[in-house]
Protein backbone atom coordinates (compact mmCIF):
# COMPACT_ATOMS: atom_id res chain seq x y z
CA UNK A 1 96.39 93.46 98.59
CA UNK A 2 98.11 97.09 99.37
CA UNK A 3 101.43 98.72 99.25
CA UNK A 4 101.63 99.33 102.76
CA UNK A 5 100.02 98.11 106.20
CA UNK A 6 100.27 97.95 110.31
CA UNK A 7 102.05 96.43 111.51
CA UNK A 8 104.58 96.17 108.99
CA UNK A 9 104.85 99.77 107.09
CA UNK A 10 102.91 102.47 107.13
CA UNK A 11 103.01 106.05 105.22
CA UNK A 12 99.28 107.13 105.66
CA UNK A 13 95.67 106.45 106.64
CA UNK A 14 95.95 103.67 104.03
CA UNK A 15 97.89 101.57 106.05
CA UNK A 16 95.42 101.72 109.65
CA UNK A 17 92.86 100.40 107.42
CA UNK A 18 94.62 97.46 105.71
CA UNK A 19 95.31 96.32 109.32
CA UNK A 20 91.60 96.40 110.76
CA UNK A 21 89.65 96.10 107.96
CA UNK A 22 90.68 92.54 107.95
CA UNK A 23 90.78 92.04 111.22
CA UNK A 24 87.13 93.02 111.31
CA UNK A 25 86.55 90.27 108.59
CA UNK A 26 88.28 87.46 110.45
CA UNK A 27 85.71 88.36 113.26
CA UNK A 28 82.43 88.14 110.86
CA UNK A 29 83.68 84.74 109.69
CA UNK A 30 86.34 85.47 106.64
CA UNK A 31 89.39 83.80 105.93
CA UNK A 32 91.53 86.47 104.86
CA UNK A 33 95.05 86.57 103.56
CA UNK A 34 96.91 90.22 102.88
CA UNK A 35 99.58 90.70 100.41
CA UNK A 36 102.62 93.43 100.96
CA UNK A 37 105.84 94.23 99.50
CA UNK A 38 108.36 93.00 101.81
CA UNK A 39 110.06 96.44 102.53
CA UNK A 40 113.65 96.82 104.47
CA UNK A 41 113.13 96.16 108.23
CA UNK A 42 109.89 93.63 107.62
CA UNK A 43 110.26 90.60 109.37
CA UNK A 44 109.02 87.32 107.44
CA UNK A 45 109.07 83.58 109.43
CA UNK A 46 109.78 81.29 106.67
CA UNK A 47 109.45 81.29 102.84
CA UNK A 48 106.47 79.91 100.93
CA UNK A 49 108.13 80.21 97.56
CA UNK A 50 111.44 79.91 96.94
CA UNK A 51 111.56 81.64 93.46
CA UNK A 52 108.64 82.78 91.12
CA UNK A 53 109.08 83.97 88.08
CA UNK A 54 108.05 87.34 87.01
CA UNK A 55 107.74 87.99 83.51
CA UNK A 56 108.25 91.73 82.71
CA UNK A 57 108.69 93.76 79.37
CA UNK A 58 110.39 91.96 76.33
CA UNK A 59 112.49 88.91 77.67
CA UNK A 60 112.91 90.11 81.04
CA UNK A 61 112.40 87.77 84.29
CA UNK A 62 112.33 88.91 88.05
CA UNK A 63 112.40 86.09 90.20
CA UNK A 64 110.78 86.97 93.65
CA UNK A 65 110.31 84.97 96.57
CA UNK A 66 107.09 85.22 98.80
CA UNK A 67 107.64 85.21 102.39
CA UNK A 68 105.29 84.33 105.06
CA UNK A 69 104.64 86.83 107.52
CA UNK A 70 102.73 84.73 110.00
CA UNK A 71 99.55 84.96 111.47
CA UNK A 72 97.67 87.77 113.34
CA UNK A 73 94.28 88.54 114.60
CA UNK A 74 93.61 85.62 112.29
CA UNK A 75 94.64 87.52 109.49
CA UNK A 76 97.61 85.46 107.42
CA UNK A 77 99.52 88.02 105.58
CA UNK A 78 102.55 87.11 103.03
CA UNK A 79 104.95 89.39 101.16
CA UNK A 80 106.22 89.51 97.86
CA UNK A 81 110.20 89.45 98.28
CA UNK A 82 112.58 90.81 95.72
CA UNK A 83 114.71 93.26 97.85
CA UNK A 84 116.17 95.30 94.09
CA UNK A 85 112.61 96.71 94.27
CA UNK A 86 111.49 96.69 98.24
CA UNK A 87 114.53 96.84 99.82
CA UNK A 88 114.70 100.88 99.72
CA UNK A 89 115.21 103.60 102.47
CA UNK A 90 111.75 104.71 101.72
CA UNK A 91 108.37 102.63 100.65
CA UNK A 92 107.84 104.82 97.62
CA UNK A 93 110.77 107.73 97.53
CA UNK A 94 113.86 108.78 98.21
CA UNK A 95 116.21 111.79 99.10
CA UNK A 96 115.48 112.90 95.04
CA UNK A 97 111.75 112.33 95.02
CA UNK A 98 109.57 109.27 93.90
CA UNK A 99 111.64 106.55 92.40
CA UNK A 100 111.53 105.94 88.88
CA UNK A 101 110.93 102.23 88.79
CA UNK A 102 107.63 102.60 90.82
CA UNK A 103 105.51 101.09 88.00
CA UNK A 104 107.92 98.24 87.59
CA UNK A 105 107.71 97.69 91.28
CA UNK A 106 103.91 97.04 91.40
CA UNK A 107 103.33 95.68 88.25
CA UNK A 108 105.96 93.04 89.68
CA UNK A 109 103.65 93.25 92.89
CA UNK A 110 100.33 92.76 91.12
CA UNK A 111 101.42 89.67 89.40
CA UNK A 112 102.92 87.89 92.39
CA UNK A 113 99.79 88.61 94.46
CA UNK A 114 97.95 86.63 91.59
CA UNK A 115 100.26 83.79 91.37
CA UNK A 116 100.00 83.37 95.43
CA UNK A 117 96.13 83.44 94.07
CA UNK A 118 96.99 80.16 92.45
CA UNK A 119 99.58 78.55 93.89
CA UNK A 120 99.01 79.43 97.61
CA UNK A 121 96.11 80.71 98.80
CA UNK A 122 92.82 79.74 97.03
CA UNK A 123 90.60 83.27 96.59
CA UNK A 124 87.66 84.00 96.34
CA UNK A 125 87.87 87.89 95.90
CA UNK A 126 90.58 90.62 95.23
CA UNK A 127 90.43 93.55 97.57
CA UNK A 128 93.11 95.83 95.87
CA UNK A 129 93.62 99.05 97.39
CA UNK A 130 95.10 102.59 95.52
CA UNK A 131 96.90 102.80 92.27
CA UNK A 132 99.94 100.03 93.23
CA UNK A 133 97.47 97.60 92.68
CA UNK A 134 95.58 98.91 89.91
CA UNK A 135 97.71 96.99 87.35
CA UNK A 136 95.97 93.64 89.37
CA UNK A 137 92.09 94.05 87.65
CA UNK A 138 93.97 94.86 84.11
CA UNK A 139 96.23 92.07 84.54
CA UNK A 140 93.46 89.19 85.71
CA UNK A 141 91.36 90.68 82.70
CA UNK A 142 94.31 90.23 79.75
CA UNK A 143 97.61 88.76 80.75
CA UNK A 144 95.56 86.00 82.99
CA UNK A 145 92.13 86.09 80.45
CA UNK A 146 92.58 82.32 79.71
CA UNK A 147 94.09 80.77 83.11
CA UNK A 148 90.95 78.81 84.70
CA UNK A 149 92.57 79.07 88.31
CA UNK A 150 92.39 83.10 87.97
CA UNK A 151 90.65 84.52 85.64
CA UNK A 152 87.17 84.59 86.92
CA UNK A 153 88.26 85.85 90.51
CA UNK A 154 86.38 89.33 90.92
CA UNK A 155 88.23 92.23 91.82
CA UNK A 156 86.76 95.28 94.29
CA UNK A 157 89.01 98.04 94.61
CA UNK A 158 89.22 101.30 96.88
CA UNK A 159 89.85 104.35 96.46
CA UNK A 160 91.77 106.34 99.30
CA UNK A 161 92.53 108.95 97.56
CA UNK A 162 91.92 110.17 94.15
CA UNK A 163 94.58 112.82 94.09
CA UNK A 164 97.10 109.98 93.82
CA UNK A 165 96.91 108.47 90.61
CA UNK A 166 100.58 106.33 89.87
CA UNK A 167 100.94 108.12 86.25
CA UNK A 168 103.52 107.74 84.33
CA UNK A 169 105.15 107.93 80.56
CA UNK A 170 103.76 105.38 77.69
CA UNK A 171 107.46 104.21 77.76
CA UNK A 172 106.97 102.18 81.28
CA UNK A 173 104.22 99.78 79.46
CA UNK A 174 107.53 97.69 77.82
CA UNK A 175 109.54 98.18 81.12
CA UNK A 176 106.40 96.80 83.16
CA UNK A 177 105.58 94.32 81.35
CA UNK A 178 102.04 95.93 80.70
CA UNK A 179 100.23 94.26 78.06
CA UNK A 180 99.47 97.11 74.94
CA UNK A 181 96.26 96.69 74.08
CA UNK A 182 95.58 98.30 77.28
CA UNK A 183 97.03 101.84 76.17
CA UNK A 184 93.57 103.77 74.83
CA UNK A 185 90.85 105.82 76.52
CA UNK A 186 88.73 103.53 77.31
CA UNK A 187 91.76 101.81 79.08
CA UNK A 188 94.33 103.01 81.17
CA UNK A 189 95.19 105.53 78.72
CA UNK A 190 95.25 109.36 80.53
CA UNK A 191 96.14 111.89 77.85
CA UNK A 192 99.07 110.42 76.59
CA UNK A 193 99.81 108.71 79.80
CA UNK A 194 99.42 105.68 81.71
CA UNK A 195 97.35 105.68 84.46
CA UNK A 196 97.23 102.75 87.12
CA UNK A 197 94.43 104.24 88.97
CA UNK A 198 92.32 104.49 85.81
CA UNK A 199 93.20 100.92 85.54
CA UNK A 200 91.84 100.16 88.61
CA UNK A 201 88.50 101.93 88.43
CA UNK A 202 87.76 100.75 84.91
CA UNK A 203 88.55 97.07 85.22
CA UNK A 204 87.23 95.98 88.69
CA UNK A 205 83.64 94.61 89.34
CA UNK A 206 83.24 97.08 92.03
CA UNK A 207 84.47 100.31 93.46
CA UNK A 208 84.71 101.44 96.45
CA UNK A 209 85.46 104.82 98.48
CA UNK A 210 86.21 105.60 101.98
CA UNK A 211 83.22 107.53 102.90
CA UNK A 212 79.71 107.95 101.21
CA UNK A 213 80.20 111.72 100.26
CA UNK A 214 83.33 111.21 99.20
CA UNK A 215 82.10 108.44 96.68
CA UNK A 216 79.66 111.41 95.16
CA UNK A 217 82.28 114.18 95.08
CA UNK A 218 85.03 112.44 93.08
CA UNK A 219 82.22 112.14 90.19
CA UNK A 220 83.06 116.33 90.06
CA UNK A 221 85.53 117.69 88.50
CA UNK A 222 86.72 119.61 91.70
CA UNK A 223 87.57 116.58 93.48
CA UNK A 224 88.04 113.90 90.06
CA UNK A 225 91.20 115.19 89.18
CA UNK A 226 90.63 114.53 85.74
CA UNK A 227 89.07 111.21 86.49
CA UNK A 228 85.74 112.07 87.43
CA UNK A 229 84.11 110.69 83.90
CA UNK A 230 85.52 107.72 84.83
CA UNK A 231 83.62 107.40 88.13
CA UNK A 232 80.37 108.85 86.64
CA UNK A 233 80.51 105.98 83.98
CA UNK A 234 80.89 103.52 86.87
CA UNK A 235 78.42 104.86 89.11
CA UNK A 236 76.35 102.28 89.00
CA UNK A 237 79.20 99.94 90.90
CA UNK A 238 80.98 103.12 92.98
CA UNK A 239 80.04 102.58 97.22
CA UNK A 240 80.81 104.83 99.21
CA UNK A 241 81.89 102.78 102.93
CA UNK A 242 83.14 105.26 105.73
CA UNK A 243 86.36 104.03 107.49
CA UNK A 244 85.74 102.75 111.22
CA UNK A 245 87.87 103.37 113.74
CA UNK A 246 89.88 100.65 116.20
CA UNK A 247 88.52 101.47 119.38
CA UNK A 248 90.96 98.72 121.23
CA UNK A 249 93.81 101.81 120.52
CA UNK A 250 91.26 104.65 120.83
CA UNK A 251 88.82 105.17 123.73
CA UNK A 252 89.40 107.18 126.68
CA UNK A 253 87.97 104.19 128.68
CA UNK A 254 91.06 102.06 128.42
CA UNK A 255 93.61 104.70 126.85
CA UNK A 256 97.47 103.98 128.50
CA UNK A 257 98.83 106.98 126.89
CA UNK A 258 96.41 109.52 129.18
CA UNK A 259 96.53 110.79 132.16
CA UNK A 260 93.19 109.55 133.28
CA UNK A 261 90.04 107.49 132.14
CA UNK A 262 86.82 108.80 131.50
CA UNK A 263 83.96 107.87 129.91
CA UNK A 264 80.40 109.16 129.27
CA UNK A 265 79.54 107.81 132.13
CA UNK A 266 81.79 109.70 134.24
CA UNK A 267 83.60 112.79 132.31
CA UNK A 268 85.78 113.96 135.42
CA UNK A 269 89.15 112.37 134.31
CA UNK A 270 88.89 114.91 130.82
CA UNK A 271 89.49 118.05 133.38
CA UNK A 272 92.32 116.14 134.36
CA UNK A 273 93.43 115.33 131.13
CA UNK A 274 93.10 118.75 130.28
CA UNK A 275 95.04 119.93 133.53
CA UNK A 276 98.11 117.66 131.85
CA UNK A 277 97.97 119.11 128.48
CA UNK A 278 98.23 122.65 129.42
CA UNK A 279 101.44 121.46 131.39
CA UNK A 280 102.70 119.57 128.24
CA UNK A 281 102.89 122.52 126.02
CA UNK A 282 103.29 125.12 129.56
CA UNK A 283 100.13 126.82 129.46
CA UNK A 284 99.42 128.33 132.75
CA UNK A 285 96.90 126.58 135.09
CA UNK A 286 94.90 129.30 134.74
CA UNK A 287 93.60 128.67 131.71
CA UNK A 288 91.27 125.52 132.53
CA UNK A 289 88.55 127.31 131.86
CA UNK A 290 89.29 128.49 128.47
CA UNK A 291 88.81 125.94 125.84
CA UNK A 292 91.33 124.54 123.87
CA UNK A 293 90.91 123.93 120.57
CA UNK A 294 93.25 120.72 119.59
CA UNK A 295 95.02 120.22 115.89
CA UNK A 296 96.56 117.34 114.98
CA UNK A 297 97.48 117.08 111.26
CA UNK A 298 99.99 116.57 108.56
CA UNK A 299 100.41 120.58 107.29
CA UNK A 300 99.06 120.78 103.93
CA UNK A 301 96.90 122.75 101.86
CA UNK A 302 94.72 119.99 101.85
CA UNK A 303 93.91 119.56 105.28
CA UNK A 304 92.88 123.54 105.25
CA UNK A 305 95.43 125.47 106.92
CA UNK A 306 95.65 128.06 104.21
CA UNK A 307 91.98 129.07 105.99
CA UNK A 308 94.18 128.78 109.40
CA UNK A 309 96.76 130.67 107.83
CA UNK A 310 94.32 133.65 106.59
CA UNK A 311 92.22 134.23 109.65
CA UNK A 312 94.96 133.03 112.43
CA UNK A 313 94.92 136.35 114.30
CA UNK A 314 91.37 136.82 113.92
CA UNK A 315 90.93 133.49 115.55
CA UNK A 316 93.53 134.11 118.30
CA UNK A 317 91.36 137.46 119.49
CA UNK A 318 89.02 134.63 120.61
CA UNK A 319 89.26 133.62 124.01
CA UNK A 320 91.05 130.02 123.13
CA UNK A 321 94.31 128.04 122.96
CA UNK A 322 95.76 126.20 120.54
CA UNK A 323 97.48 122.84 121.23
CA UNK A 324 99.28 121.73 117.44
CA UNK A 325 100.78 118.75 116.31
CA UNK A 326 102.11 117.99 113.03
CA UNK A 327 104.48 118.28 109.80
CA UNK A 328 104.27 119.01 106.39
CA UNK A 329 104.79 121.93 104.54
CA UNK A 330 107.35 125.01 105.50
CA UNK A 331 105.81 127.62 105.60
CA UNK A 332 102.85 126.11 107.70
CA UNK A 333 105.25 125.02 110.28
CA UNK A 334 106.96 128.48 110.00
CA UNK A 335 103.31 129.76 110.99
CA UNK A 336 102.62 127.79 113.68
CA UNK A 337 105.68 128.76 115.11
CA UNK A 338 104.87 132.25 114.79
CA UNK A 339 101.86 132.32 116.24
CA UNK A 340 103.68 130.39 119.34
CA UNK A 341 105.66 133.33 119.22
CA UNK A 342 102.81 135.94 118.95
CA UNK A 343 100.93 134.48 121.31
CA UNK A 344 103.42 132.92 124.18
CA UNK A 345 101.06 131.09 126.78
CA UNK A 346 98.10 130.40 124.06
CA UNK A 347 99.49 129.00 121.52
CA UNK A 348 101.95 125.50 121.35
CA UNK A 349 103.50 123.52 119.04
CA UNK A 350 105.48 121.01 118.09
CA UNK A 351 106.29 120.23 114.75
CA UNK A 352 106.43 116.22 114.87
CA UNK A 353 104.90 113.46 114.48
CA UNK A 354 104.45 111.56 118.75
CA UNK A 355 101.37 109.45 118.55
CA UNK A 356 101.08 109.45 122.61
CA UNK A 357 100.71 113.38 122.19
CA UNK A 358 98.61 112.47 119.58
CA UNK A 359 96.26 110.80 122.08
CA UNK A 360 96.61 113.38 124.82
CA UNK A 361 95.56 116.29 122.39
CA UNK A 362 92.59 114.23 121.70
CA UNK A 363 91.95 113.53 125.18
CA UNK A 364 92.55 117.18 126.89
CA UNK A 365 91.38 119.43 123.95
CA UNK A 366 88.00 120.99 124.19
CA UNK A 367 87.12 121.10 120.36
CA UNK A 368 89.46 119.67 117.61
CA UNK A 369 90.02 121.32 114.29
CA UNK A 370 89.57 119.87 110.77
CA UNK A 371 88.62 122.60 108.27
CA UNK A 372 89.71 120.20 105.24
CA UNK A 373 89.33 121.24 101.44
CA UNK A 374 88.35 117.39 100.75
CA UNK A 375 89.00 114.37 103.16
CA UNK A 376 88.28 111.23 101.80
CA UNK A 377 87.32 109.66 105.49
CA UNK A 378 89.25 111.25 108.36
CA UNK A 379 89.74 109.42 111.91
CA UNK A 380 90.49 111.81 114.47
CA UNK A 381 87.17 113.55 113.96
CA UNK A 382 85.71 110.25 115.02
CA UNK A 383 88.72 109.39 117.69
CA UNK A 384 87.50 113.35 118.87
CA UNK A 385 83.95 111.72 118.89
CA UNK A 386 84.74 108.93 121.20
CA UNK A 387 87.14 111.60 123.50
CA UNK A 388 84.29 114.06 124.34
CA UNK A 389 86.39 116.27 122.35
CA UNK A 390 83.98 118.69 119.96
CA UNK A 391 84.50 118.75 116.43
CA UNK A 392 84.74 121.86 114.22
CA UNK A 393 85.19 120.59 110.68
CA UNK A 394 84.18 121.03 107.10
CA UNK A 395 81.23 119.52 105.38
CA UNK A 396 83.43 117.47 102.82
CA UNK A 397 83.92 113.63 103.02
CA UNK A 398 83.70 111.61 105.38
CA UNK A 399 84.10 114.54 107.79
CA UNK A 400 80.74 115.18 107.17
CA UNK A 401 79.23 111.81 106.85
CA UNK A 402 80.84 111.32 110.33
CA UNK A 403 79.19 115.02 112.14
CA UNK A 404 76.36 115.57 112.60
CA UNK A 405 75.45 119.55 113.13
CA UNK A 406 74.10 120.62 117.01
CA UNK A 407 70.88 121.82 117.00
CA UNK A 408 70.27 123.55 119.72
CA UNK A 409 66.50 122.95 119.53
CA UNK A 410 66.27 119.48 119.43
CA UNK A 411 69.89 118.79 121.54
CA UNK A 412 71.01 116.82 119.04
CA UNK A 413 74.15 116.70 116.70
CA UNK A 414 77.89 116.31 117.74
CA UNK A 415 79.43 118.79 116.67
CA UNK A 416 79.99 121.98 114.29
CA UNK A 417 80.27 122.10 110.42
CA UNK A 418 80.73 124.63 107.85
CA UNK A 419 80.27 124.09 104.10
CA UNK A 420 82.03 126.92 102.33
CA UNK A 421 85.37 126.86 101.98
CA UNK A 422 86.93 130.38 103.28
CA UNK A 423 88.00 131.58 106.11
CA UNK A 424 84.86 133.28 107.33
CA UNK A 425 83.04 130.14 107.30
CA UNK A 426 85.88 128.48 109.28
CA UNK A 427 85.84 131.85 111.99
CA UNK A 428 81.87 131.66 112.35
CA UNK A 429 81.52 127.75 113.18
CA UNK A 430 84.20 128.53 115.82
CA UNK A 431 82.57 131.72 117.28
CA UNK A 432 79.66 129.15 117.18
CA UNK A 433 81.26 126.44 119.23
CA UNK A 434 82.67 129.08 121.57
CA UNK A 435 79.46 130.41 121.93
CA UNK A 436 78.19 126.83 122.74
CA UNK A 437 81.10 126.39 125.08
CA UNK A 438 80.15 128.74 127.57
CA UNK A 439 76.77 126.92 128.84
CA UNK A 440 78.17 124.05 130.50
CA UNK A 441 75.30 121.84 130.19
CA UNK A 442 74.53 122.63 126.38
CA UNK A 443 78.17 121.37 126.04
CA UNK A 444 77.99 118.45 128.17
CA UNK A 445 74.96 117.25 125.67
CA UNK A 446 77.27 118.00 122.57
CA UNK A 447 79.82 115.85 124.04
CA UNK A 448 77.97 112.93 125.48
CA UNK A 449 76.19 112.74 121.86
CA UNK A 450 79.64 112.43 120.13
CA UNK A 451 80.46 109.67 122.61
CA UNK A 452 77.62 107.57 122.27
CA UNK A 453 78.22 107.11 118.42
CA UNK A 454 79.42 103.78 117.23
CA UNK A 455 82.62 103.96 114.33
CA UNK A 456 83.68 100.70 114.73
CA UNK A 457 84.91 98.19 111.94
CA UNK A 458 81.89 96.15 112.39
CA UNK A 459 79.34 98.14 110.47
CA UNK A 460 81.82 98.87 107.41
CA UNK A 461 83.15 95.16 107.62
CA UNK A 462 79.26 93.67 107.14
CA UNK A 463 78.86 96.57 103.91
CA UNK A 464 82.65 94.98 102.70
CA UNK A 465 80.70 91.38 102.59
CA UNK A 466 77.96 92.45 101.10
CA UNK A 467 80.23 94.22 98.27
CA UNK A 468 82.59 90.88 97.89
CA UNK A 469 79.00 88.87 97.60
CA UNK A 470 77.77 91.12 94.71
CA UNK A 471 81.03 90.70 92.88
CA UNK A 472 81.18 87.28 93.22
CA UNK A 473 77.69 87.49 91.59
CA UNK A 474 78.69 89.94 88.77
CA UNK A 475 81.52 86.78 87.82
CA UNK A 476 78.82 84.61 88.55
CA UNK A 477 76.09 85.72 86.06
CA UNK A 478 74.12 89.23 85.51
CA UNK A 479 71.06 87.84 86.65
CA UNK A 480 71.93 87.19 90.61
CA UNK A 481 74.53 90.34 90.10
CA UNK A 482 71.11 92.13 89.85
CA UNK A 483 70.04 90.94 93.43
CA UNK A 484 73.06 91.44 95.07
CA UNK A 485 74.26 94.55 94.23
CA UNK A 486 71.09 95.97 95.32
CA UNK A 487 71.75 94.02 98.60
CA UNK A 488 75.72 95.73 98.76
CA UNK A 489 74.29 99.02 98.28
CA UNK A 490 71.47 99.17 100.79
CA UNK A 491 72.37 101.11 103.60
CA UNK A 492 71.52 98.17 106.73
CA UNK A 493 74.49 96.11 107.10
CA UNK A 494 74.78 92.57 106.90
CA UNK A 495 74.15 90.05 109.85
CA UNK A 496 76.83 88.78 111.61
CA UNK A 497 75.35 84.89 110.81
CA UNK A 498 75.32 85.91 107.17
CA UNK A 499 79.04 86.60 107.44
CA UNK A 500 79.75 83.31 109.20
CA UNK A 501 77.63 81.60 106.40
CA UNK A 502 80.07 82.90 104.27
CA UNK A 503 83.12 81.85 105.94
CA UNK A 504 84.52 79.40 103.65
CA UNK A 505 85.12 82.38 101.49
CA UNK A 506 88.89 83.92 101.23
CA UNK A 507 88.94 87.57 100.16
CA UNK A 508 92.55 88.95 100.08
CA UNK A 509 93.04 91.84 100.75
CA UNK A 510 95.84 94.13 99.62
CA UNK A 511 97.72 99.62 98.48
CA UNK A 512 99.85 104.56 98.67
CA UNK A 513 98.75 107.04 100.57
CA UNK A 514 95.54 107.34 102.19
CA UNK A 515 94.76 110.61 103.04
């Protein structure tokens, strides 16, 4: 289950997985059901229940419907309908900021997704995603503790993000319908507050993450956020599985939204790709020779443009262009727009978010951008990967799981990382790559390297099996939990046989923002 998901609503990252992890399921043999809030403008086909009833704090009864939101890539999916909650201008906000009710919403959420558990679609595992459905393990483990149909259905939950958290004040446990006994450190309990992620990570069988070094940094207190006790104490059942990417949408082979197809095989429809974006943002011709270095990002301290900010004229006295897409934060949009200005004919921009630019950036750049101060996972250093398009990124989650450094040696590695976080750092593995750039056939290696790597779902669907397997087993008895959580966390993935084998099973699979 998760708050949001393609192709019905989307805010983040969050939502691109909750459409393919699935799909990549259905393909190793899963039957597999996702859960969503039924937000304004989602389309259901018929209704599978009527009216269920809710209970919340004190005497109070919501009476939602669940909807049925058909069938695709084998995936069934089925929303929780009550439009007071869902039926919003925005999936978590409004004009004046997050709305109020958000841990009524998703407690409401988290208890319909287990009733459709029993009355509607048989399960075999919980896949909750983020703190919206961190209320689900707590609930299964209390509220549900005696109900036969539920209570022994093991829960694995992700972790997009661990800056997002869903806290809020003691007083929303009566509103919510959030049973008391829960409120204490141990519990979901965060210094006064309550904390649905903290829910999540303490009462699931398993946790995961969205990349393997992101799993190990949120144990620090730099990247915790106050939670990293929590995930040392549950080390023991914290994986670390990097996202994949769906090539079907990305992969210059069979791209619609470029101006020409290339492969590794043949590389010569990237010049022309090239050629097109320095006429979308009216760089002269020119400049085909120069590389361009492509960013395309929301604009956040997060994401590292405070480094862009610091060093941006130093890096302009390089002999580059910048292609920039993107929105976020003022004052970074202000300085992209000033450098535009500063630098007319090397510098565009355009503060937006066009997913066909998206792909032509990707496509035409030379090098693409991502100096992060922590990313979770990351895709477009992998769609950059797959585009011939050279990375230049930090050495943080699943940015650098994903990169592999060139050495110039052996001719291996993909692309160029830098682990301290400052500006220098981000100016010298540029100067590096521009160094690089000039031999032609040094760079053609870099590139086809990238572009022989394989990000698909496949791999990180056959670790997901593996995961629901052990949890199954933890339910099942300590004894074969043993054995099969040393199966989900060795690193070779799991047959595609052993997936059909398990096909009978029915994982659902349901989250905020990714990252």
């Amino acid at each position: 289950m998760a708050s949001e998901g393609l192709p019905f609503s989307k805010t983040g990252g969050l939502a691109d997985v909750v459409e393919a992890l699935p799909k990549a399921l259905v393909a190793q043999g899963y039957e597999v059901a996702v859960v969503l809030p039924r937000y304004r403008g989602t389309k259901a086909t018929a209704v599978v229940m009527p009216s269920l009833t809710i209970p919340m704090g004190g005497t109070r009864l919501r009476f939602a419907a669940i909807a049925d939101g058909t069938v695709l890539n084998g995936v069934r999916y089925y929303f929780v309908d009550d439009p007071a909650y869902f039926d919003r201008d925005g999936v978590y906000s409004g004009s004046s900021g997050d709305y109020p009710d958000n841990a009524e919403r998703y407690a409401e959420f988290c208890r319909a997704a287990i009733e459709i558990a029993k009355h509607v679609w048989p399960t075999d595992v919980f896949h909750c995603h983020d703190w919206q459905t961190g209320l689900l393990p707590v609930l299964l483990r209390t509220s549900y503790g005696d109900d036969p149909l539920v209570k022994d259905i093991p829960v694995v939950f992700t972790i997009h993000n661990m800056g997002y958290h869903g806290q809020f004040p003691k007083e929303v446990m009566e509103r919510a319908g959030i049973p008391q006994g829960v409120f204490f450190p141990g519990g979901i309990e965060f210094f006064g507050y309550v904390n649905l992620l903290k829910g999540g990570l303490i009462y699931s069988d398993y946790l995961t993450t969205v990349s393997r070094k992101y799993a190990q940094e949120i144990q620090t207190p730099e990247f915790g956020y106050g939670l990293d006790g929590v995930a040392r104490d549950r080390g023991d059942r914290l994986v670390g599985i990097l996202n994949g990417v769906d090539y079907s949408a990305w992969d210059p082979e069979k791209d619609k939204l470029i101006a020409a197809r290339y492969s590794a095989k043949n590389l010569d429809g990237k010049q022309v790709c090239k050629q097109a974006l320095l006429e979308l943002f009216g760089f002269s011709a020119e400049n085909l020779g120069r590389p361009i270095i492509g960013i395309v990002s929301r604009f956040a301290d997060q994401k590292g443009f405070d480094l862009i900010a610091e060093k941006a004229h130093e890096l302009m006295r390089e002999d580059l262009l910048l292609a920039v897409l993107g929105t976020g934060e003022k004052r970074y949009e202000d300085l992209f727009r000033a450098l535009a200005a500063a630098y007319p004919g090397r510098v565009g921009v355009k503060i937006a978010y066009d997913n066909a630019m998206a792909h032509q950036i990707e496509a035409g750049a030379d090098m693409f951008l991502m100096p992060s101060r922590y990313e979770p996972s990351g895709l477009n250093q992998m769609y950059s990967l797959k585009y011939g398009t050279v990375p230049i990124v930090r050495a943080t989650g699943g940015l650098d799981d994903s990169v592999e450094t060139f050495d110039l040696e052996h001719g291996t590695g993909t692309g160029f990382k830098f682990k301290e976080y400052s500006g220098e750092a981000l100016l010298y593995a540029v100067r590096q790559a521009m160094h690089h750039y000039m031999d032609e056939r040094i760079w053609k290696r870099i590139q086809l390297n990238g572009m022989s790597k394989d990000f698909s779902w496949k791999g990180p669907a056959a670790e997901y099996t593996k995961l629901y397997e052990a949890a199954r087993a933890v339910r099942g008895g300590e004894t074969a939990a043993r054995g099969a959580a040393g199966a989900a966390r060795s690193s070779g993935p799991a047959s595609r046989g052993a997936g059909k084998a398990a096909g009978n099973q029915k994982p659902v699979a349901t989250s905020n923002k990714a990252d």
